[in-house]
C-alpha atoms as a PDB file:
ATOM      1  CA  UNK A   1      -9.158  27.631  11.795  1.00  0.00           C
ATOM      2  CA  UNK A   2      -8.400  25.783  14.985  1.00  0.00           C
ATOM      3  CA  UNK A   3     -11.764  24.882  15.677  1.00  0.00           C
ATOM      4  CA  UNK A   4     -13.825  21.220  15.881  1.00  0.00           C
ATOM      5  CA  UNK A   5     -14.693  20.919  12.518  1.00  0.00           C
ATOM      6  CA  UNK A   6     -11.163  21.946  11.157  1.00  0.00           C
ATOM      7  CA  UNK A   7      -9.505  19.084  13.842  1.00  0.00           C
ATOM      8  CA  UNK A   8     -12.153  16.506  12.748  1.00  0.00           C
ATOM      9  CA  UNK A   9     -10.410  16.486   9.609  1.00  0.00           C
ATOM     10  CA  UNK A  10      -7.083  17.829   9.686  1.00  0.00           C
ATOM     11  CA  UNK A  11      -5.840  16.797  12.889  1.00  0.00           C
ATOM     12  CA  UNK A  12      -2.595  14.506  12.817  1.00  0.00           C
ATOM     13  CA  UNK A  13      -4.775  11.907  15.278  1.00  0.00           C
ATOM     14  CA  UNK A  14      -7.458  11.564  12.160  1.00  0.00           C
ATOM     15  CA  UNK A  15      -5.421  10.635   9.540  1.00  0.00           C
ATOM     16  CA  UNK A  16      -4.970   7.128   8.117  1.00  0.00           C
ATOM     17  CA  UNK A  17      -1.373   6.083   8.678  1.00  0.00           C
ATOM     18  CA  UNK A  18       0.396   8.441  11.184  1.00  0.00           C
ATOM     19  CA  UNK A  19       1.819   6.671  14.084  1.00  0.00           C
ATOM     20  CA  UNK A  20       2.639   8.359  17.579  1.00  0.00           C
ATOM     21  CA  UNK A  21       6.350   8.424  16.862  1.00  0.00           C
ATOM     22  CA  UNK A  22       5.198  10.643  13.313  1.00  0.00           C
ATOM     23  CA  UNK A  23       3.434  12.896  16.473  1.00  0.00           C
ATOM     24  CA  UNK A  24       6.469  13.436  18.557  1.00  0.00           C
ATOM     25  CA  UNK A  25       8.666  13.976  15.869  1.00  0.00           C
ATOM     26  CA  UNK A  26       6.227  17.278  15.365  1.00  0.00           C
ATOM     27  CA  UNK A  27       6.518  17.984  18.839  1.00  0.00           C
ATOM     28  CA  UNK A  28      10.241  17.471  19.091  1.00  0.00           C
ATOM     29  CA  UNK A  29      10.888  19.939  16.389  1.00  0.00           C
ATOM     30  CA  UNK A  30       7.854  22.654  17.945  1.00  0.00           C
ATOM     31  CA  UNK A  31      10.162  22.289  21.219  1.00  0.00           C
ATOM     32  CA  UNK A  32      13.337  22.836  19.452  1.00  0.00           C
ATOM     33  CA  UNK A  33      11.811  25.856  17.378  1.00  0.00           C
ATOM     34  CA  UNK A  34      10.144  27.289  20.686  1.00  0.00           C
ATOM     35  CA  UNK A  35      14.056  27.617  21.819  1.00  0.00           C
ATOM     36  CA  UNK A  36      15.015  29.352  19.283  1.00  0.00           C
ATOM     37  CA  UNK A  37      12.373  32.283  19.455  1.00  0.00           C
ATOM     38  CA  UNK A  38      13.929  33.466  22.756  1.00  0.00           C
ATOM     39  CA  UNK A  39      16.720  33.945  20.823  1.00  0.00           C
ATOM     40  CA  UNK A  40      14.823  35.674  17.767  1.00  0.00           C
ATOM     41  CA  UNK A  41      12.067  37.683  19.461  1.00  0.00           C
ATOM     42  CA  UNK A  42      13.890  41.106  19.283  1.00  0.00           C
ATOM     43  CA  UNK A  43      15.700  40.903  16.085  1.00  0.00           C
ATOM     44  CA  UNK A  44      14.227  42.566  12.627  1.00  0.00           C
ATOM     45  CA  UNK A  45      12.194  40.908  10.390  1.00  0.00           C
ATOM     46  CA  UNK A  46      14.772  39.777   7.978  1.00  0.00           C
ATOM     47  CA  UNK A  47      17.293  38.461  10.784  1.00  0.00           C
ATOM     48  CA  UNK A  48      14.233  36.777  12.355  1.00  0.00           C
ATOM     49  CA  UNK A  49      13.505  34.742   8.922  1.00  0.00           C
ATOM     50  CA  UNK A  50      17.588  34.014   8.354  1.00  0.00           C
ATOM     51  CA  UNK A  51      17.470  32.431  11.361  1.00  0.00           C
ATOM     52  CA  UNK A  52      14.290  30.429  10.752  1.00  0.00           C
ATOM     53  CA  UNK A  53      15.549  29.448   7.794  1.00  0.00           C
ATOM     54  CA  UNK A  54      19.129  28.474   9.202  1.00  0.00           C
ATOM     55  CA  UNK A  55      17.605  26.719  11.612  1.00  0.00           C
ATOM     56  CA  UNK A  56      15.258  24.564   9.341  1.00  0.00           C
ATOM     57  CA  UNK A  57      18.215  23.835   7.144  1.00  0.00           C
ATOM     58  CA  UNK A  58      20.364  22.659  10.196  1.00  0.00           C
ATOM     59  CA  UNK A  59      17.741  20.898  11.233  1.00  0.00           C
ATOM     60  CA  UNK A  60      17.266  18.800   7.958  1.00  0.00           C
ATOM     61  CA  UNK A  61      21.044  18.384   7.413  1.00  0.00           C
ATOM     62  CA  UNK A  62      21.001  17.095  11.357  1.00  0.00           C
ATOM     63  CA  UNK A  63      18.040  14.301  10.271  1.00  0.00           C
ATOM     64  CA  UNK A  64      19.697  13.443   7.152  1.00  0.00           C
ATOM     65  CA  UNK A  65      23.010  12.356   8.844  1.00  0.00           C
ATOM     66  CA  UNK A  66      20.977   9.973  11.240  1.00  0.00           C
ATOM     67  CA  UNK A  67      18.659   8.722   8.227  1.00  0.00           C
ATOM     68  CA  UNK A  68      20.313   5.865   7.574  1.00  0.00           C
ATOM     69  CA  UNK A  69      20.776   4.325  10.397  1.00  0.00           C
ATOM     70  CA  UNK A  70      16.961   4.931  11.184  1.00  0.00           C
ATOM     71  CA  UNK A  71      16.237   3.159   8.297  1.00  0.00           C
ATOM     72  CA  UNK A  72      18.249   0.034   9.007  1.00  0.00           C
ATOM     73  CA  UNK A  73      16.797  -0.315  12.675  1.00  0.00           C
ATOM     74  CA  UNK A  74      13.256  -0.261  11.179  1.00  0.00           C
ATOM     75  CA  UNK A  75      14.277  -2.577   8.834  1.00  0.00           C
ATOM     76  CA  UNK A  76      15.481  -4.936  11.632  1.00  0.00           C
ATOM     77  CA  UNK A  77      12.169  -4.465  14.037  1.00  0.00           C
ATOM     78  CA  UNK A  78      10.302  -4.747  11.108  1.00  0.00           C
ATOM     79  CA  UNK A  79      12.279  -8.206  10.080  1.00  0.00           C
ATOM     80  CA  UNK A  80      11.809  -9.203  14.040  1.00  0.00           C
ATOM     81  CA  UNK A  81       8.369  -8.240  14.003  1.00  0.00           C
ATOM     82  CA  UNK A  82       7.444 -10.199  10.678  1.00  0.00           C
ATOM     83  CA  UNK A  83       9.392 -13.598  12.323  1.00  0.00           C
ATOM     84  CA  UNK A  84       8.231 -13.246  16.273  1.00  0.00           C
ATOM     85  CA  UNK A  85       4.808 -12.186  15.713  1.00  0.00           C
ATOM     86  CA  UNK A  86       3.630 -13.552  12.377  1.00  0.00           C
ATOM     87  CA  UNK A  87       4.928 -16.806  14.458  1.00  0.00           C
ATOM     88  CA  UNK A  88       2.913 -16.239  17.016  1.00  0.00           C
ATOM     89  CA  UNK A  89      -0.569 -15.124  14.793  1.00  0.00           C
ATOM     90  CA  UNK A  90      -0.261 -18.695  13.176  1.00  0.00           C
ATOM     91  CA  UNK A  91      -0.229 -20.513  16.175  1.00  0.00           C
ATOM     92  CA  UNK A  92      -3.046 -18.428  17.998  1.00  0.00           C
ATOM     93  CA  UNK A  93      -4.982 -18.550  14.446  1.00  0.00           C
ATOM     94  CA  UNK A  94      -4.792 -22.755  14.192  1.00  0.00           C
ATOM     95  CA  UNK A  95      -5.992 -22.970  18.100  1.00  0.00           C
ATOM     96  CA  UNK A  96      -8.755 -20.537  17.555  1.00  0.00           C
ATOM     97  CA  UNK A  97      -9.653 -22.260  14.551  1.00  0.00           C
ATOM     98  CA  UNK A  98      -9.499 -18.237  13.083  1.00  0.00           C
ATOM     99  CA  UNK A  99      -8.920 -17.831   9.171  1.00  0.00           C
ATOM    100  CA  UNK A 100      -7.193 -14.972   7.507  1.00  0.00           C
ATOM    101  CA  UNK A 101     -10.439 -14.356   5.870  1.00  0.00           C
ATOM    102  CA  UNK A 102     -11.997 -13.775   9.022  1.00  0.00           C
ATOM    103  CA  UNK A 103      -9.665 -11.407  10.347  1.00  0.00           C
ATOM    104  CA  UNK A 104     -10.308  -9.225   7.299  1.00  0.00           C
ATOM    105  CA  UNK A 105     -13.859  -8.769   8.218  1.00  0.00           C
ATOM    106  CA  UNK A 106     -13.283  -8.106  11.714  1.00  0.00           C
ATOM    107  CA  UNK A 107     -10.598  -5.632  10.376  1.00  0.00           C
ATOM    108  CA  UNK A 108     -13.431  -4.320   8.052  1.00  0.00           C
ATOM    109  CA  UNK A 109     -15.611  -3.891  10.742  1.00  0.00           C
END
């Protein structure tokens, strides 16, 4: 399964839309799961998936709390971003003489 024609597809890196912070949100929670298997590694089965499970659901309960205010800062950078930049594609746009038309075919391309 982990092979080249299974990443050319699958991997995170290939598909439309996911960003680098999507990435090291995976890798945060790998890290913070490789912790917990020191803990884990000697326990029964059943133990070994209550824990798993705990820690999932602390883990989600964790994100939700902090949710909100995630969602207003990228609200604001997204606000900033819109104002600052879409300022600054107008003016380099008019002194290029560039079109929005011709940005979509160079984005098509």
């Amino acid at each position: 399964m982990h092979n080249y024609a299974y990443h050319d597809v699958n991997h995170p890196n290939t598909i439309k839309g996911v960003a680098l912070e999507d990435l090291s949100t995976m890798e945060y929670i790998f890290s913070m799961f490789n912790n917990l298997a020191s803990v884990i590694c000697y326990i029964t089965v059943h133990n070994h998936q209550l824990f798993i499970n705990l820690f999932f659901c602390q883990w989600d309960e964790d994100q939700y709390l902090s949710l909100g205010k995630m969602l207003l800062d990228n609200y604001k950078q997204a606000l900033c971003i819109i104002k600052d930049d879409g300022f600054k594609l107008a003016q380099a746009k008019q002194s290029l003489g560039i079109t929005d038309e011709t940005l979509n075919v160079w984005f098509k391309e």
